[in-house]
N, C-alpha and C. Protein backbone atom coordinates (compact mmCIF):
# COMPACT_ATOMS: atom_id res chain seq x y z
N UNK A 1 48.42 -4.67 4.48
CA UNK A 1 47.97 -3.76 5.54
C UNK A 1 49.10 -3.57 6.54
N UNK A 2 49.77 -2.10 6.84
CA UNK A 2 50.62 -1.95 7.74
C UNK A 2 49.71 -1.98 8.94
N UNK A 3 51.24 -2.19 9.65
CA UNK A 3 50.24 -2.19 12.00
C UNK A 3 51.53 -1.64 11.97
N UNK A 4 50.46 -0.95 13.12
CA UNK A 4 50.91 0.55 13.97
C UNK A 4 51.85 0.45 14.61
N UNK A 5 52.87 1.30 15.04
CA UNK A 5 53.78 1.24 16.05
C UNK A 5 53.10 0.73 17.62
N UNK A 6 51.62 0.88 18.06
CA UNK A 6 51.38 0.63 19.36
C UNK A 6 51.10 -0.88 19.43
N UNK A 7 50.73 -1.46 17.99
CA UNK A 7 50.41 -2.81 17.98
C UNK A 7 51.73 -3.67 18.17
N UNK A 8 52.93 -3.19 17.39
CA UNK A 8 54.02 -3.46 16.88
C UNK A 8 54.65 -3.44 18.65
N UNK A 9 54.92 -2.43 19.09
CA UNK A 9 55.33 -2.53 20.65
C UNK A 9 54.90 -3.34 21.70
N UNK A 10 53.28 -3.62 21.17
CA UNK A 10 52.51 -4.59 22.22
C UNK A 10 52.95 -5.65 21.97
N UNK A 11 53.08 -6.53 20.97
CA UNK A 11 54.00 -7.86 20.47
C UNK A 11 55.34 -7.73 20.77
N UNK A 12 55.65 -6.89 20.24
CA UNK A 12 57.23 -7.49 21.20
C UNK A 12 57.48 -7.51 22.59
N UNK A 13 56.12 -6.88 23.56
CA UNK A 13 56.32 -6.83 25.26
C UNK A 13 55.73 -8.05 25.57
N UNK A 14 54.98 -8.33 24.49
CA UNK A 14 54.58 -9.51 24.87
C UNK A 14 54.85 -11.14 24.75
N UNK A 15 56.21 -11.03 23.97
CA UNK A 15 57.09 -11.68 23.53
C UNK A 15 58.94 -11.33 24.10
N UNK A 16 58.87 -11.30 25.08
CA UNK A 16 60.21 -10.97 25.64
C UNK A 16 60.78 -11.70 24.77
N UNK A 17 60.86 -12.59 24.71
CA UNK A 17 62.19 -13.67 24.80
C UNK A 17 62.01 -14.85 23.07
N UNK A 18 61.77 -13.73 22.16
CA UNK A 18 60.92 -13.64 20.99
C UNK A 18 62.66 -13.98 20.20
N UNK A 19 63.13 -15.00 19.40
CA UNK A 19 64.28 -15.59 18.56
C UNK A 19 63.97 -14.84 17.12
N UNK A 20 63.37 -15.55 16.85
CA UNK A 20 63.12 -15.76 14.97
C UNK A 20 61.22 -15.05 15.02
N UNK A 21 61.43 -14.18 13.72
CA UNK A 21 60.56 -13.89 13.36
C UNK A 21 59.98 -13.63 11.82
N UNK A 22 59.08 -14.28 11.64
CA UNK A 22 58.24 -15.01 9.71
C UNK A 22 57.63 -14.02 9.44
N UNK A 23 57.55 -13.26 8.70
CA UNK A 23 56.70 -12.70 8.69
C UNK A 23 55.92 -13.43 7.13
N UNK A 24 54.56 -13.11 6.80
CA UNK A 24 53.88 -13.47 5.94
C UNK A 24 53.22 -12.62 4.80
N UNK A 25 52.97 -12.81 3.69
CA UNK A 25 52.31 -11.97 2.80
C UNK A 25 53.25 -11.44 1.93
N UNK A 26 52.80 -10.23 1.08
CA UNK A 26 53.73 -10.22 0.09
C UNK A 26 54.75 -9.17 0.24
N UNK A 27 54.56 -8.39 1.63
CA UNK A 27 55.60 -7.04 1.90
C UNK A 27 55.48 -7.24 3.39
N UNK A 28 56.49 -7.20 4.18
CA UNK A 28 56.68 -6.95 5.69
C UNK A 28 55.20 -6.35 6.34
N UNK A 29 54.99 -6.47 7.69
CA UNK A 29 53.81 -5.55 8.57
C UNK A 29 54.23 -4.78 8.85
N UNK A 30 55.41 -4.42 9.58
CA UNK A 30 56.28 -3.59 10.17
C UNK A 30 57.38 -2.28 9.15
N UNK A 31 57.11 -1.29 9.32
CA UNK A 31 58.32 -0.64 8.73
C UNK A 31 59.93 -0.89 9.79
N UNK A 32 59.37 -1.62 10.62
CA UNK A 32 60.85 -1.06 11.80
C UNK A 32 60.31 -2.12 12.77
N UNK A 33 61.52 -3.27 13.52
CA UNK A 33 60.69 -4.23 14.62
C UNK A 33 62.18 -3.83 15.26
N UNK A 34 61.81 -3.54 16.51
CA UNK A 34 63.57 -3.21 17.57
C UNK A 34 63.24 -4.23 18.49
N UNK A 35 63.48 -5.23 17.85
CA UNK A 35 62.57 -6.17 19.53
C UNK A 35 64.27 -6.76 20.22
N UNK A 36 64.54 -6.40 21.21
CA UNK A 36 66.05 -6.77 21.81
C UNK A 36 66.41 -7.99 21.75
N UNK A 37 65.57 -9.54 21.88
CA UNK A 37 66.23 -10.44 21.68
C UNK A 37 66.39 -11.05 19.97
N UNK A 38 65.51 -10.53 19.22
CA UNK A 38 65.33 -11.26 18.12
C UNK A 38 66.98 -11.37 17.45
N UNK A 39 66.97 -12.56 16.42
CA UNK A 39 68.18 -13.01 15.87
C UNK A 39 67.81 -13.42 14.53
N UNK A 40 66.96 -13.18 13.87
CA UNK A 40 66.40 -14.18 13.11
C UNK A 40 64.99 -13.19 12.31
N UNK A 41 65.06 -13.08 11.30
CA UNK A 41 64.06 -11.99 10.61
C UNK A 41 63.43 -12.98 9.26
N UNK A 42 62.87 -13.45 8.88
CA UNK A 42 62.81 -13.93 7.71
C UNK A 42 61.60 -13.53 7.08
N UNK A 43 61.44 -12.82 5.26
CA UNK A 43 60.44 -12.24 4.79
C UNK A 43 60.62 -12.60 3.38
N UNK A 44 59.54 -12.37 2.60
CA UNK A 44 59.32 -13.10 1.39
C UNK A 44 60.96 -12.94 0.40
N UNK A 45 61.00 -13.62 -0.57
CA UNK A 45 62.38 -13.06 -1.09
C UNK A 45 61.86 -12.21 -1.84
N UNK A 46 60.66 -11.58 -2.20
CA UNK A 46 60.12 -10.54 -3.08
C UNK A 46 60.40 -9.19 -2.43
N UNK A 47 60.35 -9.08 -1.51
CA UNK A 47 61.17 -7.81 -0.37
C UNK A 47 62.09 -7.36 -0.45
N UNK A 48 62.75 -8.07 -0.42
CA UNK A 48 64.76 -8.14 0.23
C UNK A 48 64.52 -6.52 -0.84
N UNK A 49 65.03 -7.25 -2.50
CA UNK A 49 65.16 -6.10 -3.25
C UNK A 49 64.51 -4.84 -3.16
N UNK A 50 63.28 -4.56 -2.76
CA UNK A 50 62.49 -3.64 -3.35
C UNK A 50 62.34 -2.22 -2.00
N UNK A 51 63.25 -1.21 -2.14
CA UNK A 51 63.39 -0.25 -1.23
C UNK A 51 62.00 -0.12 -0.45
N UNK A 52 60.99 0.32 -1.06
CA UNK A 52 59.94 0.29 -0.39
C UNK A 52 59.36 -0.59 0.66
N UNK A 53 59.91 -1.82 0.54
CA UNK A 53 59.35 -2.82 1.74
C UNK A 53 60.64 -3.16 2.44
N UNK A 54 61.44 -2.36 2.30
CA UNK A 54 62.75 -2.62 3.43
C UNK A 54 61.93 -2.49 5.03
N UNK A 55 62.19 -3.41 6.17
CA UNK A 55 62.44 -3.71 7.13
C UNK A 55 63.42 -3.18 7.82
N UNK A 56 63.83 -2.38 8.50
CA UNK A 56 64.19 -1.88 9.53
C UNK A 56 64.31 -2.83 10.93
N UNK A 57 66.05 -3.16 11.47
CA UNK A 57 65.97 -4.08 12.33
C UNK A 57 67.23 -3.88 12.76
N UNK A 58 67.26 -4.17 14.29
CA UNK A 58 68.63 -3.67 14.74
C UNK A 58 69.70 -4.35 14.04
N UNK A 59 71.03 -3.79 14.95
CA UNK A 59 72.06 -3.84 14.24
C UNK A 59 72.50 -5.63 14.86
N UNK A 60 73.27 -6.48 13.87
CA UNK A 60 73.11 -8.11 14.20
C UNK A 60 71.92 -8.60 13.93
N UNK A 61 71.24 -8.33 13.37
CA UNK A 61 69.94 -9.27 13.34
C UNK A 61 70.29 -9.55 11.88
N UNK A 62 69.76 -10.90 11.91
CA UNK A 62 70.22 -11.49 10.55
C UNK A 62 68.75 -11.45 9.77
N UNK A 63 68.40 -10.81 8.25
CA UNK A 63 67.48 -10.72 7.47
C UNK A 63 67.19 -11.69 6.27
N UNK A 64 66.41 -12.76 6.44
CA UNK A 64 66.42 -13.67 5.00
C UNK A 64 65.40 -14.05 4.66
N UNK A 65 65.96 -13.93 3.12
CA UNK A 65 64.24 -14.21 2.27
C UNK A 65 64.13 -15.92 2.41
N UNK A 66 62.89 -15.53 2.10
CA UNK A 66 62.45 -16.79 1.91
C UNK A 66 60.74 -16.96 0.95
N UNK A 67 60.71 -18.39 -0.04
CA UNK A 67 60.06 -17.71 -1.08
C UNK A 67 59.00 -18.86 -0.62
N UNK A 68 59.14 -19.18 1.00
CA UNK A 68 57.72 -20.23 1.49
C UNK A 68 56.99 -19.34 2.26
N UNK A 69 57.15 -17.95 2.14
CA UNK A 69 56.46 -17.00 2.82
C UNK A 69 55.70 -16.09 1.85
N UNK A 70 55.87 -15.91 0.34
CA UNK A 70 55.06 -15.72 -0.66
C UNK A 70 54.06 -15.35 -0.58
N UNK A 71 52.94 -14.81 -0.45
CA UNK A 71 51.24 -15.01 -0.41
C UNK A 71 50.95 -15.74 0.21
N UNK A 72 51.44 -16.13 1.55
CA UNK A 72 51.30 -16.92 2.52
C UNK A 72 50.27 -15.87 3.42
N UNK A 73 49.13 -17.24 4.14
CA UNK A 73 48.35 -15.98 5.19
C UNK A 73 48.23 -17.64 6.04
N UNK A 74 48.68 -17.11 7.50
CA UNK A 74 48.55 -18.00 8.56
C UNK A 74 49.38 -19.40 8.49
N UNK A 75 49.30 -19.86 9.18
CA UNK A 75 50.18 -21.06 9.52
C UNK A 75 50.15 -22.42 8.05
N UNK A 76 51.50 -22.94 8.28
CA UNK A 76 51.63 -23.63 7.07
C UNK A 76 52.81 -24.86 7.29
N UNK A 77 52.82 -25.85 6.71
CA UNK A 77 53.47 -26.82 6.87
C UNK A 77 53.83 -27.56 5.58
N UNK A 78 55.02 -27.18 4.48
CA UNK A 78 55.09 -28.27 3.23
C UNK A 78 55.07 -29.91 3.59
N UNK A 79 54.57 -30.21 2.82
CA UNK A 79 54.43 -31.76 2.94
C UNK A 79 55.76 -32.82 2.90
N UNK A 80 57.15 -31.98 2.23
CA UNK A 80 58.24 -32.74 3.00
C UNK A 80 58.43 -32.66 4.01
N UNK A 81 58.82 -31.12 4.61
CA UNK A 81 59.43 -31.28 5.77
C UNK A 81 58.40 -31.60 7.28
N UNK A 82 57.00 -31.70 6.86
CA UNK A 82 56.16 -32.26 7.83
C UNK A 82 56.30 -33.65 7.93
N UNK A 83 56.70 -34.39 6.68
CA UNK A 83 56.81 -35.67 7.39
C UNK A 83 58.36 -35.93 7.99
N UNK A 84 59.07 -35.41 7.80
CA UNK A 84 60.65 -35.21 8.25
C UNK A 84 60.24 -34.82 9.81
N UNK A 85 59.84 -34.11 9.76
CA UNK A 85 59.54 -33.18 11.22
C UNK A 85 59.26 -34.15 11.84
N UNK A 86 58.07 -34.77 11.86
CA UNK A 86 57.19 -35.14 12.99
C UNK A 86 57.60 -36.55 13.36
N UNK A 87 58.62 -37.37 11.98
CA UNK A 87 59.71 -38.49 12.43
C UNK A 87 60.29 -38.04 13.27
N UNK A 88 61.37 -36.17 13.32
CA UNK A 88 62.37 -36.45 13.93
C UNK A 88 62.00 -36.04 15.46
N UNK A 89 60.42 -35.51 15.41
CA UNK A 89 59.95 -34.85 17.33
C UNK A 89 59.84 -36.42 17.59
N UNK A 90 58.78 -37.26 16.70
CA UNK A 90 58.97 -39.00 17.52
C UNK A 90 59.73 -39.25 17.92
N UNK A 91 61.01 -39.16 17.18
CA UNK A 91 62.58 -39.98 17.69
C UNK A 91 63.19 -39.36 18.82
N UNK A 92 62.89 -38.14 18.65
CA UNK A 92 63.43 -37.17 19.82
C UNK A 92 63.15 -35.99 20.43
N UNK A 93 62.39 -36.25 21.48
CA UNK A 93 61.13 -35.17 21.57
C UNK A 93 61.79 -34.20 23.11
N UNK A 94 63.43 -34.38 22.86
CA UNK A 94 63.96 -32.71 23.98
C UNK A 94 64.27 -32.00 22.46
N UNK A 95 63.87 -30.83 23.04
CA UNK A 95 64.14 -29.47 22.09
C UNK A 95 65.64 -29.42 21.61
N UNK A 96 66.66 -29.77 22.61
CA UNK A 96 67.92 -29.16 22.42
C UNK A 96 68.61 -30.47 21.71
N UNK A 97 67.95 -31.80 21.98
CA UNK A 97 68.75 -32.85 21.34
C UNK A 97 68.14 -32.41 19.84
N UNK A 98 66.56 -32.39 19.89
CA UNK A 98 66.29 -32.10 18.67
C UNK A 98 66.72 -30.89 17.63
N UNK A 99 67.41 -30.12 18.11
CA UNK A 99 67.73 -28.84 17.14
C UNK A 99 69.08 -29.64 16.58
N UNK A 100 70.08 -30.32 17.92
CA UNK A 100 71.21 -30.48 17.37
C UNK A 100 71.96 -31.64 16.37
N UNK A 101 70.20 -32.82 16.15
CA UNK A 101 70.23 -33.80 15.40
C UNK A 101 70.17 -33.76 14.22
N UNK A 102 69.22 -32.71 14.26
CA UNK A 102 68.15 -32.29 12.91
C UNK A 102 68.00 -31.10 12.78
N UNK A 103 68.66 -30.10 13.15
CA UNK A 103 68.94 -29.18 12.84
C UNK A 103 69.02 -28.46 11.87
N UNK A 104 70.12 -29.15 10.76
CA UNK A 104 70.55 -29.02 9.50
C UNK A 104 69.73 -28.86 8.31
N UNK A 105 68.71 -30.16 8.51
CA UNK A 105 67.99 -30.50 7.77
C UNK A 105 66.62 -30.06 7.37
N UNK A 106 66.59 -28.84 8.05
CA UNK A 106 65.83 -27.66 8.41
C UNK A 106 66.16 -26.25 7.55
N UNK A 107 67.77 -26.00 7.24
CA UNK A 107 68.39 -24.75 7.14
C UNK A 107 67.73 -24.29 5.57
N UNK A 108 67.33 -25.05 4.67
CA UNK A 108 66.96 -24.76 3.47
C UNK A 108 65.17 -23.75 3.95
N UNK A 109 64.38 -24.34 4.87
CA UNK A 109 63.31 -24.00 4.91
C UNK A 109 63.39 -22.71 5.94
N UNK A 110 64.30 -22.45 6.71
CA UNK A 110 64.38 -21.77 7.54
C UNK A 110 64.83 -21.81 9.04
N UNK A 111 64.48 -22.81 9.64
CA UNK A 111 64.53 -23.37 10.97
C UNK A 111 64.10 -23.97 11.97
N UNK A 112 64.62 -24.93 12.40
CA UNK A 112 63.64 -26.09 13.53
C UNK A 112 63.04 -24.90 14.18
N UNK A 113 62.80 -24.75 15.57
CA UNK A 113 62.08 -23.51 16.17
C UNK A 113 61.35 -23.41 15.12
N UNK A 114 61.55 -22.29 14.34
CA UNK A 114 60.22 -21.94 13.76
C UNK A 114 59.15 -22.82 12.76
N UNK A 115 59.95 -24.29 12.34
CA UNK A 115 59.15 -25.28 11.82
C UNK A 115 58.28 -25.33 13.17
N UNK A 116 59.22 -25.69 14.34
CA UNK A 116 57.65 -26.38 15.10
C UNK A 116 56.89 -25.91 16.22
N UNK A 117 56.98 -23.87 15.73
CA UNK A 117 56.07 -23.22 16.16
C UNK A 117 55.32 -23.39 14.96
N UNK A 118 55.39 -23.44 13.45
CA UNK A 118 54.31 -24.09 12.72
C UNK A 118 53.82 -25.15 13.11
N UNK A 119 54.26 -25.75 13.53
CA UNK A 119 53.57 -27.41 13.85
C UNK A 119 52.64 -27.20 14.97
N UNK A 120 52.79 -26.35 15.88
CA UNK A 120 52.01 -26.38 17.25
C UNK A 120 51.11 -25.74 16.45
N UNK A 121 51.56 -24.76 15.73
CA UNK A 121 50.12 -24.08 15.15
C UNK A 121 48.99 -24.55 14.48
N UNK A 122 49.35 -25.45 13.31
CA UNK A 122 48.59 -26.45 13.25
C UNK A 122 48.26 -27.83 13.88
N UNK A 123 48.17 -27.86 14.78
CA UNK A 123 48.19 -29.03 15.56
C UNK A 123 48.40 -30.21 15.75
N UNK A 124 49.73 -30.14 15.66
CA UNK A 124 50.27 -31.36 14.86
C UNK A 124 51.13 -31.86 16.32
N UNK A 125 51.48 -30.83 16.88
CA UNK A 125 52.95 -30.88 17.93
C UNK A 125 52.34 -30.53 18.93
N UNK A 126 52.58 -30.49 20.26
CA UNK A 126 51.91 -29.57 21.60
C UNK A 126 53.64 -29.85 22.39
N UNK A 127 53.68 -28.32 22.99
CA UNK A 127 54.97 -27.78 23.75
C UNK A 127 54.68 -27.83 25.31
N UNK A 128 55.48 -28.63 25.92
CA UNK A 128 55.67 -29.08 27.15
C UNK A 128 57.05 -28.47 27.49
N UNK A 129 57.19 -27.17 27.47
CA UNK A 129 58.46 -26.82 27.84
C UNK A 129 59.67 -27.06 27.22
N UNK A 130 60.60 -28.13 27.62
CA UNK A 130 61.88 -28.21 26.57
C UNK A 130 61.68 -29.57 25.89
N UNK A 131 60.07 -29.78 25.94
CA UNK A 131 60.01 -30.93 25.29
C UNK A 131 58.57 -30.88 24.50
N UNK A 132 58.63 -31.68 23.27
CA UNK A 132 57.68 -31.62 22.10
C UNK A 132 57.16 -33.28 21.81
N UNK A 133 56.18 -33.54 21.68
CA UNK A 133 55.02 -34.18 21.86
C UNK A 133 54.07 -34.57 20.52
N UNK A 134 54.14 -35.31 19.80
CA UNK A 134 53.17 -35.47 18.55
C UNK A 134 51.85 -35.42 19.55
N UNK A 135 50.76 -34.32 18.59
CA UNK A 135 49.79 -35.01 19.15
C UNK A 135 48.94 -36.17 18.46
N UNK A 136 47.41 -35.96 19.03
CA UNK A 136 46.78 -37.27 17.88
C UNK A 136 47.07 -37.10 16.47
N UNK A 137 46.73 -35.92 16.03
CA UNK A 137 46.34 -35.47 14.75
C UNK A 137 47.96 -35.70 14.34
N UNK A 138 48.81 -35.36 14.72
CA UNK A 138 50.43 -35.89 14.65
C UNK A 138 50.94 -36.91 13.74
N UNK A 139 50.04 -38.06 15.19
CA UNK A 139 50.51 -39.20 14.81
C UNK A 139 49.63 -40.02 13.91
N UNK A 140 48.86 -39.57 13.94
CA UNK A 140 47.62 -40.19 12.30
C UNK A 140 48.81 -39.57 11.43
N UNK A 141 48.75 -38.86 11.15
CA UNK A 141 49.83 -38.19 10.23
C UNK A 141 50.94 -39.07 9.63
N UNK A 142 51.94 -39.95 11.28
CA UNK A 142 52.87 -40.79 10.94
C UNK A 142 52.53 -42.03 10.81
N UNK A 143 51.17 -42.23 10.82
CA UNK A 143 50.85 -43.62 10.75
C UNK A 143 51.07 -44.33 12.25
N UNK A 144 50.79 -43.79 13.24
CA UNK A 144 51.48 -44.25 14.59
C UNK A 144 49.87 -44.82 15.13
N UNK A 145 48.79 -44.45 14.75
CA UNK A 145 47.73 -44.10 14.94
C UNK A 145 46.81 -44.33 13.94
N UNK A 146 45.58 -45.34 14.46
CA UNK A 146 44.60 -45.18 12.96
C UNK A 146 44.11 -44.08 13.10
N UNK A 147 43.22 -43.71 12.02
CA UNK A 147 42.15 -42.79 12.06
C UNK A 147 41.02 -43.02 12.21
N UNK A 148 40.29 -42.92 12.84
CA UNK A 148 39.27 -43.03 13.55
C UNK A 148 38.08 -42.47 13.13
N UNK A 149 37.18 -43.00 12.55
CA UNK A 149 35.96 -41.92 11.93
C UNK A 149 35.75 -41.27 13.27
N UNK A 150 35.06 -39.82 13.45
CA UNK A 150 34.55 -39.50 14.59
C UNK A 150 32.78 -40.16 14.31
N UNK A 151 32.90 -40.47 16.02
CA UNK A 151 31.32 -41.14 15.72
C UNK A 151 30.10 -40.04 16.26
N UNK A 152 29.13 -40.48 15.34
CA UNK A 152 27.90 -39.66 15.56
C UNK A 152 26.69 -40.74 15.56
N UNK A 153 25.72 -39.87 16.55
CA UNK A 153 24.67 -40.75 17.10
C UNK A 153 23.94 -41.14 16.14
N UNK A 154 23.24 -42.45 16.18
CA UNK A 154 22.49 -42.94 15.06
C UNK A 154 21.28 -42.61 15.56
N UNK A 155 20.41 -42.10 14.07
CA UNK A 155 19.53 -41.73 13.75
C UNK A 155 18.39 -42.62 14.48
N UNK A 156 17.28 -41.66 15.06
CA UNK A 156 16.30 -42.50 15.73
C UNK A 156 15.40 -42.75 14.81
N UNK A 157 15.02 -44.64 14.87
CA UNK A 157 14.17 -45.24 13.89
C UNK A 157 13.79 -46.44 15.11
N UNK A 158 12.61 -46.76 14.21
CA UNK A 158 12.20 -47.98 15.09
C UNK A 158 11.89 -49.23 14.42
N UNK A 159 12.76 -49.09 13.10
CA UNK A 159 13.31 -50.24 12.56
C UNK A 159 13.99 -51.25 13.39
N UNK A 160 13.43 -52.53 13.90
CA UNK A 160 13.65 -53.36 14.49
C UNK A 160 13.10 -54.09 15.95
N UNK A 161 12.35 -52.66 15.65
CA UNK A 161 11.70 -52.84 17.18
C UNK A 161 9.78 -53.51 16.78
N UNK A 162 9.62 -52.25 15.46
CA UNK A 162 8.01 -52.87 15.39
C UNK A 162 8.03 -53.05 13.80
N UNK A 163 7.68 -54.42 13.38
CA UNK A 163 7.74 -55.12 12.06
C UNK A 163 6.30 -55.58 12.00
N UNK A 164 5.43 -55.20 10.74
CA UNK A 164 4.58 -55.26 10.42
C UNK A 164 4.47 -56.26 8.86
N UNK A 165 3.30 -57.08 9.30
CA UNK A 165 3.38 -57.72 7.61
C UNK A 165 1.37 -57.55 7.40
N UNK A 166 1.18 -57.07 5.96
CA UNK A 166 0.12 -57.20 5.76
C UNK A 166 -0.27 -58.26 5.03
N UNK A 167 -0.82 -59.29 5.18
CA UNK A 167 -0.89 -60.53 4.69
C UNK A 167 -2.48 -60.67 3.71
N UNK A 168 -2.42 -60.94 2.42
CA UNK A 168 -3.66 -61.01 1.45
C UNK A 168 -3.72 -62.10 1.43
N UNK A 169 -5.37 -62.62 1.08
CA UNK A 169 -5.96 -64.10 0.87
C UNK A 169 -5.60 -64.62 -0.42
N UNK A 170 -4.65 -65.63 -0.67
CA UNK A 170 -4.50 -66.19 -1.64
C UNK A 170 -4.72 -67.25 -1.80
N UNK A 171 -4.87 -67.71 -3.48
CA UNK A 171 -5.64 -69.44 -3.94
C UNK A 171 -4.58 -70.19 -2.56
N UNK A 172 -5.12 -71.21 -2.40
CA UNK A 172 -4.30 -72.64 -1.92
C UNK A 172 -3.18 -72.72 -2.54
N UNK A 173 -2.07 -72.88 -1.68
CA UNK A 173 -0.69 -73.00 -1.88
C UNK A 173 -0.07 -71.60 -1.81
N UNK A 174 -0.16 -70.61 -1.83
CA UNK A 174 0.32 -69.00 -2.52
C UNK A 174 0.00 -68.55 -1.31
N UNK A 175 1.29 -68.07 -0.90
CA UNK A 175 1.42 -66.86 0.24
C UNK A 175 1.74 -65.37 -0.25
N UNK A 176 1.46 -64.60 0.52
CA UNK A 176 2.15 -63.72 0.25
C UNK A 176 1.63 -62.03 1.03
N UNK A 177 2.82 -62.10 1.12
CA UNK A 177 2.63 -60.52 2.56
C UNK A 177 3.85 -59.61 2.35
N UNK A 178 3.34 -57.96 2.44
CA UNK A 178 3.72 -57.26 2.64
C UNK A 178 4.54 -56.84 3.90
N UNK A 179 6.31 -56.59 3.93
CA UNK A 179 6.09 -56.20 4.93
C UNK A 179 6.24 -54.24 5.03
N UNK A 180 5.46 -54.06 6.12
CA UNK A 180 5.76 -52.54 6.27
C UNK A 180 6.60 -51.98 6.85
N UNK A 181 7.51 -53.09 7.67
CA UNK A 181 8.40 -52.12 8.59
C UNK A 181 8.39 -50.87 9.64
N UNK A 182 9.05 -49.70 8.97
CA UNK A 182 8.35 -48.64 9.81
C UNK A 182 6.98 -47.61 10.54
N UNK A 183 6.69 -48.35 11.71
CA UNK A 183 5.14 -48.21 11.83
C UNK A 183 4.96 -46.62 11.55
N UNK A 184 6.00 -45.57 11.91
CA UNK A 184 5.72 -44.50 12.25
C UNK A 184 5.50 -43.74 10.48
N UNK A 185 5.94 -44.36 9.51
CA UNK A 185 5.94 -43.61 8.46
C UNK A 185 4.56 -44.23 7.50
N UNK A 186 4.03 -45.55 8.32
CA UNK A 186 3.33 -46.14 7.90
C UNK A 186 1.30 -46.19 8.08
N UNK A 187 1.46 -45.45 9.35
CA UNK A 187 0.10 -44.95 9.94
C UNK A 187 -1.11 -44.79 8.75
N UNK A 188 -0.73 -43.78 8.36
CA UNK A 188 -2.04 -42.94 7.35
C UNK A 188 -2.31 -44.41 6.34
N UNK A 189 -1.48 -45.52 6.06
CA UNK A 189 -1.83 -46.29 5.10
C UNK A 189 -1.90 -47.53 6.07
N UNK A 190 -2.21 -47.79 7.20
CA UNK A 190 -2.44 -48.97 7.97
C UNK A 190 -3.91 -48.18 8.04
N UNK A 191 -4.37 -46.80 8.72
CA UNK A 191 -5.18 -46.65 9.13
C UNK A 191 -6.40 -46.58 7.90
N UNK A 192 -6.25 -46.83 6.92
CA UNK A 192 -6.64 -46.86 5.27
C UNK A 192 -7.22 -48.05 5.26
N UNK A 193 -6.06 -48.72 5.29
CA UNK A 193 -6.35 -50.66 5.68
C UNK A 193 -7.45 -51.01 6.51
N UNK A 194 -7.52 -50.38 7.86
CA UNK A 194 -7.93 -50.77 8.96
C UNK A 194 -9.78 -50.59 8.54
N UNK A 195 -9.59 -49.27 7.86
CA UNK A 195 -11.25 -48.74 7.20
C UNK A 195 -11.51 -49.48 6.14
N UNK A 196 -11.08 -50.02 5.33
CA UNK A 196 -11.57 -50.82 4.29
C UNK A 196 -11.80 -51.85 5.03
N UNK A 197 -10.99 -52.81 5.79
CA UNK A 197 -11.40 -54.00 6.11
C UNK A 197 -11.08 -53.88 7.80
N UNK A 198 -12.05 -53.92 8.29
CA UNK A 198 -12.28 -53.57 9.52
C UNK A 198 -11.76 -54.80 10.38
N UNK A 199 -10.95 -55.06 11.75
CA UNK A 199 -10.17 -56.02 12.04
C UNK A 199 -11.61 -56.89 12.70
N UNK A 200 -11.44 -58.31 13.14
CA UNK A 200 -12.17 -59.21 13.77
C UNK A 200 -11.32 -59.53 14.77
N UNK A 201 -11.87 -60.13 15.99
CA UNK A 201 -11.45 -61.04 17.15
C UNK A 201 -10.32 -61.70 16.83
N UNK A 202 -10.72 -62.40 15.22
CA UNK A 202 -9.85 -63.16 15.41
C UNK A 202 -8.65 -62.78 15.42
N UNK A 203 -9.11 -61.52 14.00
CA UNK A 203 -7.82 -61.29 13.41
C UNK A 203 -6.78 -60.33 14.06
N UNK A 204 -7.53 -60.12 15.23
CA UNK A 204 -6.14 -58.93 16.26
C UNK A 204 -5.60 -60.22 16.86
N UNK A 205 -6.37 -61.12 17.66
CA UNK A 205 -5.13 -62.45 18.29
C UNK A 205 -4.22 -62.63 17.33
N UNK A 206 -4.44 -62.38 16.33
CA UNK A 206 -2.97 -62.29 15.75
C UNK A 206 -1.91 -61.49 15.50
N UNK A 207 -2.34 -60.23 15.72
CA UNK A 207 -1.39 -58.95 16.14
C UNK A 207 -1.48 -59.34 17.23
């Protein structure tokens, strides 16, 4: 699906200061992006060749395929360089130490920056300005952190509160009793009980 030149203008005003740009899917959105700061274009390598999905982009802007943008829809993270990543924001969480450590080790996939505007996207990272932050979900990730079942309220029962035993007359020596446990599921067959053998004096002092 192409977007319009008014959509296309609204994103880049709304992105002044806009570097590198991914695009996703299997042909560019844009016939044409003039956005003044961009440096950085990257689109499926199924593009590059094919006249029809040429991209249009000023003059210096650097254009490269890339084949982790494929049939890609929305945010994404390969499972190497996420665990690479989120070691190297732990170890070093300023932006500028971090580009110039680990930088490199990035250039096959495309680029720090835009790895960890993926990462914020999936919520892995949160951006504090010139500095980056594992979050929870992060650091479960690195093992920094257990995982934590999330807890949910336990089910209302009154198992434990009211314990019932129905006790039958047996020969000398021989016990033996039912217990019922839950009074509330148990009613219609106590109140069964209660009509067949109707309680005595005695036998409530013992309830």
């Amino acid at each position: 699906m192409r977007v319009g030149e008014a959509v296309r203008d609204a994103l880049i005003a709304a992105a002044p200061h806009l570097h590198e740009l991914l695009l996703l899917g299997t042909r560019p959105s844009f016939d044409a992006f003039p956005h003044p700061t961009v440096r950085r274009v990257y689109v499926g390598q199924g593009n590059l060749p094919a006249p029809q999905n040429t991209l249009t982009v000023p003059d210096g802007v650097e254009v490269r395929g890339t084949s982790h943008a494929e049939g890609r829809r929305g945010p994404w993270v390969e499972n190497a360089e996420q665990e690479l990543a989120l070691e190297a924001v732990q170890a070093q969480p300023d932006c500028g130490q971090l580009e110039e450590s680990y930088g490199a080790y990035f250039a096959e996939v495309g680029s720090l920056p835009a790895l960890l505007a993926r990462l914020r996207s999936a919520g892995l990272v949160a951006m504090d300005g010139p500095r980056v932050r594992l979050t929870t979900a992060g650091r479960v990730l690195s093992n920094l952190e257990p995982l934590r079942v999330p807890r949910v309220p336990p089910a209302r029962s009154d198992f434990g509160r009211w314990v019932l035993w129905a006790e039958t007359r047996q020969s000398v020596g021989e016990h033996h009793s039912v217990s019922i446990k839950s009074l509330s599921s148990h009613l219609r067959w106590l109140d069964t009980c209660l009509a067949r053998a109707p309680s005595t004096r005695a036998s409530r002092t013992r309830w």
